[in-house]
C-alpha atoms as a PDB file:
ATOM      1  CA  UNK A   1     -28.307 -10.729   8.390  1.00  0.00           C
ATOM      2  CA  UNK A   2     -25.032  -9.745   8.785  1.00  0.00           C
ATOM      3  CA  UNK A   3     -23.949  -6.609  10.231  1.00  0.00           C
ATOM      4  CA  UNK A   4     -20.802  -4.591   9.123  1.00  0.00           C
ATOM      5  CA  UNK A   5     -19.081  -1.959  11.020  1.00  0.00           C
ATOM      6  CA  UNK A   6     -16.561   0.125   9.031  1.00  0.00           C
ATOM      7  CA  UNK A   7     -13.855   1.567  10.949  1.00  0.00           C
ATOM      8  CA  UNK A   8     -11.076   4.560  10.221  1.00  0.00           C
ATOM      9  CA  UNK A   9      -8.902   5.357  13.297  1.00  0.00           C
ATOM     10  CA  UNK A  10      -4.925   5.992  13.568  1.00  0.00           C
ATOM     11  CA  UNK A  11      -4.710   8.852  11.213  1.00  0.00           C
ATOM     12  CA  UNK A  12      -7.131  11.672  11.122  1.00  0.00           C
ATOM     13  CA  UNK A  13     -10.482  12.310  10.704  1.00  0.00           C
ATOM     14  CA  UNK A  14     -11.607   8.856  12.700  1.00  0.00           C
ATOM     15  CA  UNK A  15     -14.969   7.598  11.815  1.00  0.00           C
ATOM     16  CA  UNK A  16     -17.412   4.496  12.009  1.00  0.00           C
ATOM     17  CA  UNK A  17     -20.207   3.652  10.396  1.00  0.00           C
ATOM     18  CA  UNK A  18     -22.974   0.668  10.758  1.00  0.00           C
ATOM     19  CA  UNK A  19     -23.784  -1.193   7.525  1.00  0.00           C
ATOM     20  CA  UNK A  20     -26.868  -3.733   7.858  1.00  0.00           C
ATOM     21  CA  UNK A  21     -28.475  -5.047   4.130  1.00  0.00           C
ATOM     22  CA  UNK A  22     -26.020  -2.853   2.142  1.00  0.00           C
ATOM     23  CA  UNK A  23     -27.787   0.137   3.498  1.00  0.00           C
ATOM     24  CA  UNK A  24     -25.291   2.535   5.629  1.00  0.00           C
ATOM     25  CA  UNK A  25     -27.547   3.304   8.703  1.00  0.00           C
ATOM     26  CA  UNK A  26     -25.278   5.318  10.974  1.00  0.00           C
ATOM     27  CA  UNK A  27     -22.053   7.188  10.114  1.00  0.00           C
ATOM     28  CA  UNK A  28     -20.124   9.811  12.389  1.00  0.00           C
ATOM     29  CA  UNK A  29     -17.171  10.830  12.683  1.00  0.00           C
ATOM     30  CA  UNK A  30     -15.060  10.914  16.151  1.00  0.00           C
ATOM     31  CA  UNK A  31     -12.754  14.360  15.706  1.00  0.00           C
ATOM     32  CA  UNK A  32      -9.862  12.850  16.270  1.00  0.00           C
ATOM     33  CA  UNK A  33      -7.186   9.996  15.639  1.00  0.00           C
ATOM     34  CA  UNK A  34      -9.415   7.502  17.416  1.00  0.00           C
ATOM     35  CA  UNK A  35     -13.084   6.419  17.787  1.00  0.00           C
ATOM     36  CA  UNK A  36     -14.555   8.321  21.281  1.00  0.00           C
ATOM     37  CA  UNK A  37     -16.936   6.206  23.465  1.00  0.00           C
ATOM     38  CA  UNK A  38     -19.926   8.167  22.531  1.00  0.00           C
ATOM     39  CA  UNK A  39     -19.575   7.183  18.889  1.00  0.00           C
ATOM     40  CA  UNK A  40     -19.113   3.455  19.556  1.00  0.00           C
ATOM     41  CA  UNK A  41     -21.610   3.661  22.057  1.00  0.00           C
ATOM     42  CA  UNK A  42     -23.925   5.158  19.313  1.00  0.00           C
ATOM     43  CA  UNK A  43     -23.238   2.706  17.019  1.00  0.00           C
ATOM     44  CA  UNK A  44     -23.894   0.055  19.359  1.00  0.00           C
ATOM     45  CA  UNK A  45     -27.938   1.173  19.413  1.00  0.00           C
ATOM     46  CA  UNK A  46     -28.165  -1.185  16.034  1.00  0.00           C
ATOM     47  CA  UNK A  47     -26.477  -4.063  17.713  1.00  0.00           C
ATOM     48  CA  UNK A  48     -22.836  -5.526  17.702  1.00  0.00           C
ATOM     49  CA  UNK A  49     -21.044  -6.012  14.703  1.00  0.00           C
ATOM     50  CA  UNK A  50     -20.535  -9.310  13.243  1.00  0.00           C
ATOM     51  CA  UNK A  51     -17.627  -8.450  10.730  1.00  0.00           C
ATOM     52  CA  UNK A  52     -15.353  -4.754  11.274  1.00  0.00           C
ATOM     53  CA  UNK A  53     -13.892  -3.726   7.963  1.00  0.00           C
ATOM     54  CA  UNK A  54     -11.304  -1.635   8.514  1.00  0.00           C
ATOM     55  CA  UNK A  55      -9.724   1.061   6.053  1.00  0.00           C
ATOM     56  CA  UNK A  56      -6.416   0.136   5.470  1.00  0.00           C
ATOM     57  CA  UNK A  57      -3.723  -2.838   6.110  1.00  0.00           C
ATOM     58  CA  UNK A  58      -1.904  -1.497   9.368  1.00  0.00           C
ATOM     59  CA  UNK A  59       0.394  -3.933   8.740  1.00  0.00           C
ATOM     60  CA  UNK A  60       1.930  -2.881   5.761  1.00  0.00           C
ATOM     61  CA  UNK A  61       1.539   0.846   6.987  1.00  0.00           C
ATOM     62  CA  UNK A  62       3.676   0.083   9.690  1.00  0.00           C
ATOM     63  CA  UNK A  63       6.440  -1.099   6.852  1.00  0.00           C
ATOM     64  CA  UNK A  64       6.558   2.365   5.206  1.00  0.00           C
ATOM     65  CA  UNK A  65       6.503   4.564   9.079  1.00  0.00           C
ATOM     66  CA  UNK A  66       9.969   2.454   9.721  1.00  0.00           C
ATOM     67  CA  UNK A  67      11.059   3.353   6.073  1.00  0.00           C
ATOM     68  CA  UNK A  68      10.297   7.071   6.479  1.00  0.00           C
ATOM     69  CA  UNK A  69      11.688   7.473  10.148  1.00  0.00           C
ATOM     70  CA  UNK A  70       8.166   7.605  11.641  1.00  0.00           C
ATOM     71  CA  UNK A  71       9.207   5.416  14.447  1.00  0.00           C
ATOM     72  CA  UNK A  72       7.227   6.784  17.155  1.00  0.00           C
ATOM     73  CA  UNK A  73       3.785   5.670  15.028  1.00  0.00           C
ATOM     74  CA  UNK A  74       5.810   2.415  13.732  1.00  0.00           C
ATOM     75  CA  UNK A  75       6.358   1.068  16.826  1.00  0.00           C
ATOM     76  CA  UNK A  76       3.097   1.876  18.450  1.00  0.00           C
ATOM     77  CA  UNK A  77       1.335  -1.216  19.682  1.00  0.00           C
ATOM     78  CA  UNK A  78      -1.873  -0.387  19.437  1.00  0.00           C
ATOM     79  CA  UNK A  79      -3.513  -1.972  16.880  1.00  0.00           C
ATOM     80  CA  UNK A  80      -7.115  -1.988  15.192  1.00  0.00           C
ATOM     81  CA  UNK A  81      -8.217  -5.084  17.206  1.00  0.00           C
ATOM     82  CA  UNK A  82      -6.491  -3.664  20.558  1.00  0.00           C
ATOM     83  CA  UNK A  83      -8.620  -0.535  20.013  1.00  0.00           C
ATOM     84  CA  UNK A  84     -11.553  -2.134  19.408  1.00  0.00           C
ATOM     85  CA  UNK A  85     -11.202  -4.452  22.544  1.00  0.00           C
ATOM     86  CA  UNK A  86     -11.208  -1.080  24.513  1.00  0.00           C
ATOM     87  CA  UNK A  87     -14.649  -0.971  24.039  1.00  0.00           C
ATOM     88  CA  UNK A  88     -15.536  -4.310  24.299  1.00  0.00           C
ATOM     89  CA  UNK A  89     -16.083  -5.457  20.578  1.00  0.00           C
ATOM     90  CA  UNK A  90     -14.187  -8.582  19.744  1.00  0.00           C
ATOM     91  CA  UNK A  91     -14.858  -9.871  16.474  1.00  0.00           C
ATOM     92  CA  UNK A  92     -13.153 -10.786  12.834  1.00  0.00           C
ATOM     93  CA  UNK A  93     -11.059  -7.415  10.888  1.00  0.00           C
ATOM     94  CA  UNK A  94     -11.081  -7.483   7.444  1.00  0.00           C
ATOM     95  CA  UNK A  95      -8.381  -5.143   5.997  1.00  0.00           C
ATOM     96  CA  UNK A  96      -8.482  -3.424   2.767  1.00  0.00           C
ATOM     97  CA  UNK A  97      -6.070  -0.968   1.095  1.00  0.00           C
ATOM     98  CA  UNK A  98      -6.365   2.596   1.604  1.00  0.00           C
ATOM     99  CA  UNK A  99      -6.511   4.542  -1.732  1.00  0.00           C
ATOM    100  CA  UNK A 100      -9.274   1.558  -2.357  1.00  0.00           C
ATOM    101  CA  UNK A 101     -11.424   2.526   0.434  1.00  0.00           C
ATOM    102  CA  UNK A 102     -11.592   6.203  -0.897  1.00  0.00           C
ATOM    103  CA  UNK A 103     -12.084   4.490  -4.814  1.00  0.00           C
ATOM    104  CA  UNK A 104     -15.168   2.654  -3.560  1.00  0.00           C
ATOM    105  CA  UNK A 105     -16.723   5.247  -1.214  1.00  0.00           C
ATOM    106  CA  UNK A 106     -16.223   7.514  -3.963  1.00  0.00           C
ATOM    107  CA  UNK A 107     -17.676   4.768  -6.761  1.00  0.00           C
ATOM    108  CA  UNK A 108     -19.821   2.546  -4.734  1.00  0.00           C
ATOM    109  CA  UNK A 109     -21.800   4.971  -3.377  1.00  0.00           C
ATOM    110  CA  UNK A 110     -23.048   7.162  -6.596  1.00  0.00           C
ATOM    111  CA  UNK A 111     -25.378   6.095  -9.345  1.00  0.00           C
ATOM    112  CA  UNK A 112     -22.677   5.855 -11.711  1.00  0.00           C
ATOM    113  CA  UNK A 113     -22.334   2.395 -13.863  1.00  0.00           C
ATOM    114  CA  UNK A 114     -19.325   3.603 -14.936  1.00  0.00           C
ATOM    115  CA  UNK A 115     -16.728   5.750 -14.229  1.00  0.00           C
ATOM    116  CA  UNK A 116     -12.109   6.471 -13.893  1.00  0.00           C
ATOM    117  CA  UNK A 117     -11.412   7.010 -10.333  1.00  0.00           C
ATOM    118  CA  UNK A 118      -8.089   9.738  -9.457  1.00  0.00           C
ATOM    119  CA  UNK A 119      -7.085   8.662  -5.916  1.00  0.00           C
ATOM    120  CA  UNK A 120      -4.469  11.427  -4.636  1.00  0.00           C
ATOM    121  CA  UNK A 121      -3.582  12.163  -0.994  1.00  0.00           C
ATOM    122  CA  UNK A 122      -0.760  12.214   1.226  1.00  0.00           C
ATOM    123  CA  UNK A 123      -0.205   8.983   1.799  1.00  0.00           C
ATOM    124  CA  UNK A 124      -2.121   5.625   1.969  1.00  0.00           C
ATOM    125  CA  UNK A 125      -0.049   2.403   3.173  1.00  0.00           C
ATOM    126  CA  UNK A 126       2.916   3.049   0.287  1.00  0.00           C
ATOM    127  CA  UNK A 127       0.377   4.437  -2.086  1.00  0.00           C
ATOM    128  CA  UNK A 128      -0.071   8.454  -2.874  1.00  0.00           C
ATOM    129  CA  UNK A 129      -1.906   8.526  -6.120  1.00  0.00           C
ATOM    130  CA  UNK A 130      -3.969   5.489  -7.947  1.00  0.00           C
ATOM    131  CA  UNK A 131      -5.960   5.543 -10.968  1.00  0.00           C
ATOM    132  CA  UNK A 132      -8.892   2.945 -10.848  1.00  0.00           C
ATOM    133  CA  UNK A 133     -11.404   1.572 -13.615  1.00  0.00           C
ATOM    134  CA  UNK A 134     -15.238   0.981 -12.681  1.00  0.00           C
ATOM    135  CA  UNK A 135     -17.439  -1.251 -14.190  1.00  0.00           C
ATOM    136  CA  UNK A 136     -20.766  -2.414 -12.683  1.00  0.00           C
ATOM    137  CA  UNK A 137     -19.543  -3.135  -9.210  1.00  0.00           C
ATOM    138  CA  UNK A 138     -15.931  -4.092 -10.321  1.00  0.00           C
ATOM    139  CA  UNK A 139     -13.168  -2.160  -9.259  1.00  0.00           C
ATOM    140  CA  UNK A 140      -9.671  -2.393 -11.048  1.00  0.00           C
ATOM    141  CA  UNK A 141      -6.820  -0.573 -10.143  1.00  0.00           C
ATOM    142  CA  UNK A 142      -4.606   0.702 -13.561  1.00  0.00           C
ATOM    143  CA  UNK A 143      -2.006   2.652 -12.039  1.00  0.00           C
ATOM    144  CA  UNK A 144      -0.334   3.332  -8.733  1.00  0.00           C
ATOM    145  CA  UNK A 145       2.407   5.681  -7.343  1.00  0.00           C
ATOM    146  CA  UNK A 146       4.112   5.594  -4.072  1.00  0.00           C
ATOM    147  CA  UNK A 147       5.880   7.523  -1.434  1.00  0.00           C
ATOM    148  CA  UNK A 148       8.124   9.424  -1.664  1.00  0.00           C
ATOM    149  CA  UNK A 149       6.447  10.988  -4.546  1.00  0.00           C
ATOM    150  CA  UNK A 150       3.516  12.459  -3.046  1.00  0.00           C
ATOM    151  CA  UNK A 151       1.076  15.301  -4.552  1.00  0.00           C
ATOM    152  CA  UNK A 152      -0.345  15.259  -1.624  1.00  0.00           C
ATOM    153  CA  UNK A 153       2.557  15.873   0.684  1.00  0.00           C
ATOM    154  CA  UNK A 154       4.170  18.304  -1.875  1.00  0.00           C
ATOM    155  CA  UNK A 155       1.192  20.626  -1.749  1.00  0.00           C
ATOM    156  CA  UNK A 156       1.272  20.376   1.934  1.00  0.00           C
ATOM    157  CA  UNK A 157       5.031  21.468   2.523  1.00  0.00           C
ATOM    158  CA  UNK A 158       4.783  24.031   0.118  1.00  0.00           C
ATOM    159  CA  UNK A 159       1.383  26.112   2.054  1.00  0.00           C
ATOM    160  CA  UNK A 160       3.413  25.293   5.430  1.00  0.00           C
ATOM    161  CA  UNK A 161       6.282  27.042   3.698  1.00  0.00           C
ATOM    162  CA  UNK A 162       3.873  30.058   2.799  1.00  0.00           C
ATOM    163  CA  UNK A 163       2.302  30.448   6.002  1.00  0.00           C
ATOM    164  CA  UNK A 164      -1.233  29.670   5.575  1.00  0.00           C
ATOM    165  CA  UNK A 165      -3.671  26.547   5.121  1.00  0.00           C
ATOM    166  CA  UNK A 166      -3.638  24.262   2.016  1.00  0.00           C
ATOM    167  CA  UNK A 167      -7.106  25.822   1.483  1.00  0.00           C
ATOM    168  CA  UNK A 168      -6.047  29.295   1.822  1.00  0.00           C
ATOM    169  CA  UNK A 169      -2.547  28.416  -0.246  1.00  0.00           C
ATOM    170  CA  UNK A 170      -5.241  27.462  -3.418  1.00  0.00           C
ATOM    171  CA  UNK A 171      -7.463  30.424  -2.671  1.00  0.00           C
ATOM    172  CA  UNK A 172      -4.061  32.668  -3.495  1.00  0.00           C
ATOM    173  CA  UNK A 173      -3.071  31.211  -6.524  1.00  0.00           C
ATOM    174  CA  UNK A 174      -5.761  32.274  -8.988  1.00  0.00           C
ATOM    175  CA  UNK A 175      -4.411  36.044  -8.034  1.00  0.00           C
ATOM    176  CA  UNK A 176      -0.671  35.658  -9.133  1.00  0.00           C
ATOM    177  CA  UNK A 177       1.806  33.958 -11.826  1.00  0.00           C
ATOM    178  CA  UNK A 178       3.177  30.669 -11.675  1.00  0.00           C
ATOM    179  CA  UNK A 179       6.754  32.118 -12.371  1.00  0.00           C
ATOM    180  CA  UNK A 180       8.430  29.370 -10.523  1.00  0.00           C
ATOM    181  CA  UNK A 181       6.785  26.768 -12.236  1.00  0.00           C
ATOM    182  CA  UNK A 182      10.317  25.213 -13.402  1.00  0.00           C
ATOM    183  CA  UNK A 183      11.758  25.178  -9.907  1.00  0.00           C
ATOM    184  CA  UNK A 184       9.027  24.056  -7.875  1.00  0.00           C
ATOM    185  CA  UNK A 185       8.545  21.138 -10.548  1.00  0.00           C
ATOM    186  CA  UNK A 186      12.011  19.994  -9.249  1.00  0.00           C
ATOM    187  CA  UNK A 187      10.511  18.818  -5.358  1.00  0.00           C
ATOM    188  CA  UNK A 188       8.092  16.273  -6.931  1.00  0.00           C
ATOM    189  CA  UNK A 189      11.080  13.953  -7.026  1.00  0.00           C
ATOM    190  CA  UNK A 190      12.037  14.981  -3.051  1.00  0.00           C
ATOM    191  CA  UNK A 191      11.002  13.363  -0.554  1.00  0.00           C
ATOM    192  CA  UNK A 192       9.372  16.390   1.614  1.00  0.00           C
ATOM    193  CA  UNK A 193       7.504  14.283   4.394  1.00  0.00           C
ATOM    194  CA  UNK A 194       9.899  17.028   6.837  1.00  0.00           C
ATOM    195  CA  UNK A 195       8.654  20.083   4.747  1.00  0.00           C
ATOM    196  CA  UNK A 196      10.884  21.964   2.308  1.00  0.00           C
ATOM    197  CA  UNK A 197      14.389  23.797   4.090  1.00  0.00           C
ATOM    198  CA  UNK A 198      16.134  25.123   1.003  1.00  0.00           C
ATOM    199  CA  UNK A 199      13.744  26.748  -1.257  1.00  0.00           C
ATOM    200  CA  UNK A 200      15.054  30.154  -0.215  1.00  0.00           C
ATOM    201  CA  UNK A 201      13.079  33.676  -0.347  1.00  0.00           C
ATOM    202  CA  UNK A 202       9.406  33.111  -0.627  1.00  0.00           C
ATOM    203  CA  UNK A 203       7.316  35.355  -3.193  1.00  0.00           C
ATOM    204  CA  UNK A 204       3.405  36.005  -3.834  1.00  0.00           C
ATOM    205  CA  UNK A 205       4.328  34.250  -7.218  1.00  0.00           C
ATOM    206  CA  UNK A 206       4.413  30.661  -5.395  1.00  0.00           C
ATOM    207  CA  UNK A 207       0.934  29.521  -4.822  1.00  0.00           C
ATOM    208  CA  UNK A 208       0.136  29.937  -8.175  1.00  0.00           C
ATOM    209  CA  UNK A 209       3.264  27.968  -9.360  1.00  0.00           C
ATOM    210  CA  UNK A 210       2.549  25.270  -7.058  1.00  0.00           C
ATOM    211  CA  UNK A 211      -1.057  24.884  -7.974  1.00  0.00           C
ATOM    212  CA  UNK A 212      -0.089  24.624 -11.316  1.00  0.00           C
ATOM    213  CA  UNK A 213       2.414  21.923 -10.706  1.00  0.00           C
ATOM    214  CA  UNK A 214       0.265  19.893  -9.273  1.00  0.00           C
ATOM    215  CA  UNK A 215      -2.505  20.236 -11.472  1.00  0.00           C
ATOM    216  CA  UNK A 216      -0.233  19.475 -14.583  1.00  0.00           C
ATOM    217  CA  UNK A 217       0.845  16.453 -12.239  1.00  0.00           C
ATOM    218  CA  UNK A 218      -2.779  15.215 -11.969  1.00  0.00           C
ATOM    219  CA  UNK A 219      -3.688  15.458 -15.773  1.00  0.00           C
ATOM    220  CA  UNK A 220      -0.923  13.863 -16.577  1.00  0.00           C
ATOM    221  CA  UNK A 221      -1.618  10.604 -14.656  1.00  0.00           C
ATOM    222  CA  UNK A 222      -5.121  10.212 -14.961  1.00  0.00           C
ATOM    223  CA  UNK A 223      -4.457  11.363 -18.835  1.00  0.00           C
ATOM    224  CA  UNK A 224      -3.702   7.791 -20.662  1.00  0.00           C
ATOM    225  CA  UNK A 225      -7.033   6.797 -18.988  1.00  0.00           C
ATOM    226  CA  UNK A 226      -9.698   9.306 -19.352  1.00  0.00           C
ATOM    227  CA  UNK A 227     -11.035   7.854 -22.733  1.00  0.00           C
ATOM    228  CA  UNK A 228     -12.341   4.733 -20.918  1.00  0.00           C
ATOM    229  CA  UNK A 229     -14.989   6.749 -19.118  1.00  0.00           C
ATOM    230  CA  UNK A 230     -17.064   9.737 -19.529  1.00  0.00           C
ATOM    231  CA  UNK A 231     -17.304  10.116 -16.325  1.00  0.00           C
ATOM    232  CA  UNK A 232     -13.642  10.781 -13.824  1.00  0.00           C
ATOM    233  CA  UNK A 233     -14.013  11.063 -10.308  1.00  0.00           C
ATOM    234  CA  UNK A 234     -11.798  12.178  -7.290  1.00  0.00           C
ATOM    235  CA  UNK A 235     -10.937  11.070  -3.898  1.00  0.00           C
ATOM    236  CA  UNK A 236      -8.678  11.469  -1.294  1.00  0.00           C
ATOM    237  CA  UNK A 237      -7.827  14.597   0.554  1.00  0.00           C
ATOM    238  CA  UNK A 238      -5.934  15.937  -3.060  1.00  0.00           C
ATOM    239  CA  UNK A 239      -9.735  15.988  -4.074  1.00  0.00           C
ATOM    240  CA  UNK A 240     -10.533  19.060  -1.550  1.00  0.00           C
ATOM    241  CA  UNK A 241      -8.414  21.130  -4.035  1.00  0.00           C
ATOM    242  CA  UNK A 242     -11.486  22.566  -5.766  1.00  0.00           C
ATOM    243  CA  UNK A 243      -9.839  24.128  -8.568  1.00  0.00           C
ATOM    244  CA  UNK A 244      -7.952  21.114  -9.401  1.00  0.00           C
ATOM    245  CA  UNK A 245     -11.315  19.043  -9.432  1.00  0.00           C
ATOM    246  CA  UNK A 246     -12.569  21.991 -11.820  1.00  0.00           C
ATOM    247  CA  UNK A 247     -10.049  21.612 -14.672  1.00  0.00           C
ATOM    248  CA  UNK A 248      -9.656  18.369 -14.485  1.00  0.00           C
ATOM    249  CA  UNK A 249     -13.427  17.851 -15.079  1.00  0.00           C
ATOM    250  CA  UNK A 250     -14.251  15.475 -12.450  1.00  0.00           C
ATOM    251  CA  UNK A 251     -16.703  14.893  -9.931  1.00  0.00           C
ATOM    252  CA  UNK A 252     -16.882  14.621  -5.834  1.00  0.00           C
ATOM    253  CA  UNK A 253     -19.188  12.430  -4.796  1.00  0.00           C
ATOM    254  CA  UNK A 254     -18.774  11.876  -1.284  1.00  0.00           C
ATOM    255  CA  UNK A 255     -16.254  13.725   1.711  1.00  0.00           C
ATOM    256  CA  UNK A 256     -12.872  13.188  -0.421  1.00  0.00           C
ATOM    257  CA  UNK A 257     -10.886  12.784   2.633  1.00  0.00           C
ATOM    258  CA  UNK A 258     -10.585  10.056   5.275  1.00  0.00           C
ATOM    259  CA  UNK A 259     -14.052  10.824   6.954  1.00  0.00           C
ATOM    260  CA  UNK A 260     -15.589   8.788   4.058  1.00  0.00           C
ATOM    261  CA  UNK A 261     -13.230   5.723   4.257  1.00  0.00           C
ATOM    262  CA  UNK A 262     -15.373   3.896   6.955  1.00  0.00           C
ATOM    263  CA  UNK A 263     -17.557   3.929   4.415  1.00  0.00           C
ATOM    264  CA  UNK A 264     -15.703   2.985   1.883  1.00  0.00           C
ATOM    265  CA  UNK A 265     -14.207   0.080   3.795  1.00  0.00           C
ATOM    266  CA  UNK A 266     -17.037  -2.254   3.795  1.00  0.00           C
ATOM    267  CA  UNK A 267     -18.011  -1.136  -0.090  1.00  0.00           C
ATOM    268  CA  UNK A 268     -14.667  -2.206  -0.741  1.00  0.00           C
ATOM    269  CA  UNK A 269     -14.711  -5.630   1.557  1.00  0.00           C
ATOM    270  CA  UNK A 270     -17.970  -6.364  -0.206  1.00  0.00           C
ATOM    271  CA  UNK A 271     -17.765  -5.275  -3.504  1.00  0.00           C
ATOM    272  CA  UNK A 272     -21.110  -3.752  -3.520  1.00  0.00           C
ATOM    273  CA  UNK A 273     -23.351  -0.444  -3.550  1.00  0.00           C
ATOM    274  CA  UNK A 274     -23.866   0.938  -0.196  1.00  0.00           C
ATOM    275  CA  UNK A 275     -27.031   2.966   0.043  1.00  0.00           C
ATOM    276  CA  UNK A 276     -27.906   5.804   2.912  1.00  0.00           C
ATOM    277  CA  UNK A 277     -26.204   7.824   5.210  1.00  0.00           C
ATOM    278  CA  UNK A 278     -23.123   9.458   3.670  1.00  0.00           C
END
């Protein structure tokens, strides 16, 4: 038997999770950018891991952090296996892509035989929104957009720009008018990883006009694809936008966000269902 570890650290939400027989037997998350002793130390109760599949290629991250200025976090020389050596465990990394650790913890874990995938968030490696087709346990990806367009990182600038949380910012717009519809289309073609400086006097009106930017963004993408499924399904943290997940018609089936990709790391590295502990 061979027994998989799953690993998301670096970014936010960090997790691990134990994988023995394709059944997930332990998941938890650490609260933080990095796993905590008591979590690896938890994990360790089932044993040492044999294989670590971790949730992204760090690699290739670190290619985009020097392209958007992030050189603090680009130049950072901690890596996956360096963190893991912290706590003793020394054995082979398999890397997979971000947006398809979120595709397969959102696929490979349901009962679905079928099914389009929307992966939106911030940011992945280079990648910000992918559309994926599932078939059996076959994953392909049919579309892919990169930073700097971001849905993810537009929605974010523009509820730091109102004041409140992203949840809070979708809460408001079912109240008002998306009246600035027109000009707040304009920043999906800015790059607004710094936030937004010149968007002048801010109104009740914008929520709602944001919202239904990005909404109109997300139909739009996953559009040309829809007819090969019956069944569409989010992930990434775009997905925690409830009323987006509501008019599009689609489905959560696991924590959308980067809790889930430790997860969805060794579904992806093995192509298979993963049973158990979400």
């Amino acid at each position: 038997m061979v027994r998989y570890w799953g690993v998301n650290a670096f970014g936010h939400d960090a997790s691990l999770c134990v994988v023995e027989n394709d059944m997930v037997i332990f998941h938890k998350l650490s609260g933080g950018e990095f796993l905590t002793e008591g979590v690896v130390d938890d994990a360790l109760s089932f044993g040492k891991p044999d294989v670590i599949c971790y949730y992204e290629n760090p690699l290739l991250k670190r290619t985009r952090q020097l392209y958007s200025g992030e050189w603090n976090k680009a130049f950072n020389m901690l890596t996956p296996k360096l963190h893991m050596l912290e706590f003793g465990i020394n054995c082979p990394i398999k890397y997979v892509g971000h947006h398809h650790s979120h595709a397969a913890a959102s696929y490979l874990t349901s009962e679905l035989n079928d099914a389009i995938i929307l992966v939106a968030d911030a940011i992945g490696e280079w990648e910000t929104v992918t559309v994926w087709h599932a078939v059996g346990n076959n994953l392909t990806k049919l579309d892919s957009h990169r930073y700097p367009f971001s849905l993810g990182l537009f929605y974010t600038a523009f509820s730091k720009l109102y004041g409140v949380s992203e949840r809070e910012f979708m809460k408001l717009s079912v109240d008002e008018y998306p009246i600035h519809y027109v000009k707040a289309k304009k920043y999906l073609d800015i790059n607004l990883h710094k936030g937004i400086k010149d968007w002048g006097e801010v109104d009740k009106n914008l929520p709602a006009s944001v919202q239904k930017v990005f909404v109109d963004a997300l139909i739009d993408i996953v559009k040309p694809f829809k007819g090969m499924s019956n069944n569409l399904l989010m992930a990434g943290g775009c997905a925690f936008n409830e009323l987006a997940v509501k008019q599009l018609n689609a489905r959560v089936t696991i924590s959308p966000g980067d809790s889930s990709s430790s997860i969805g790391a060794v579904a992806a590295y093995l192509n298979k269902r993963l049973k158990g502990n979400k």
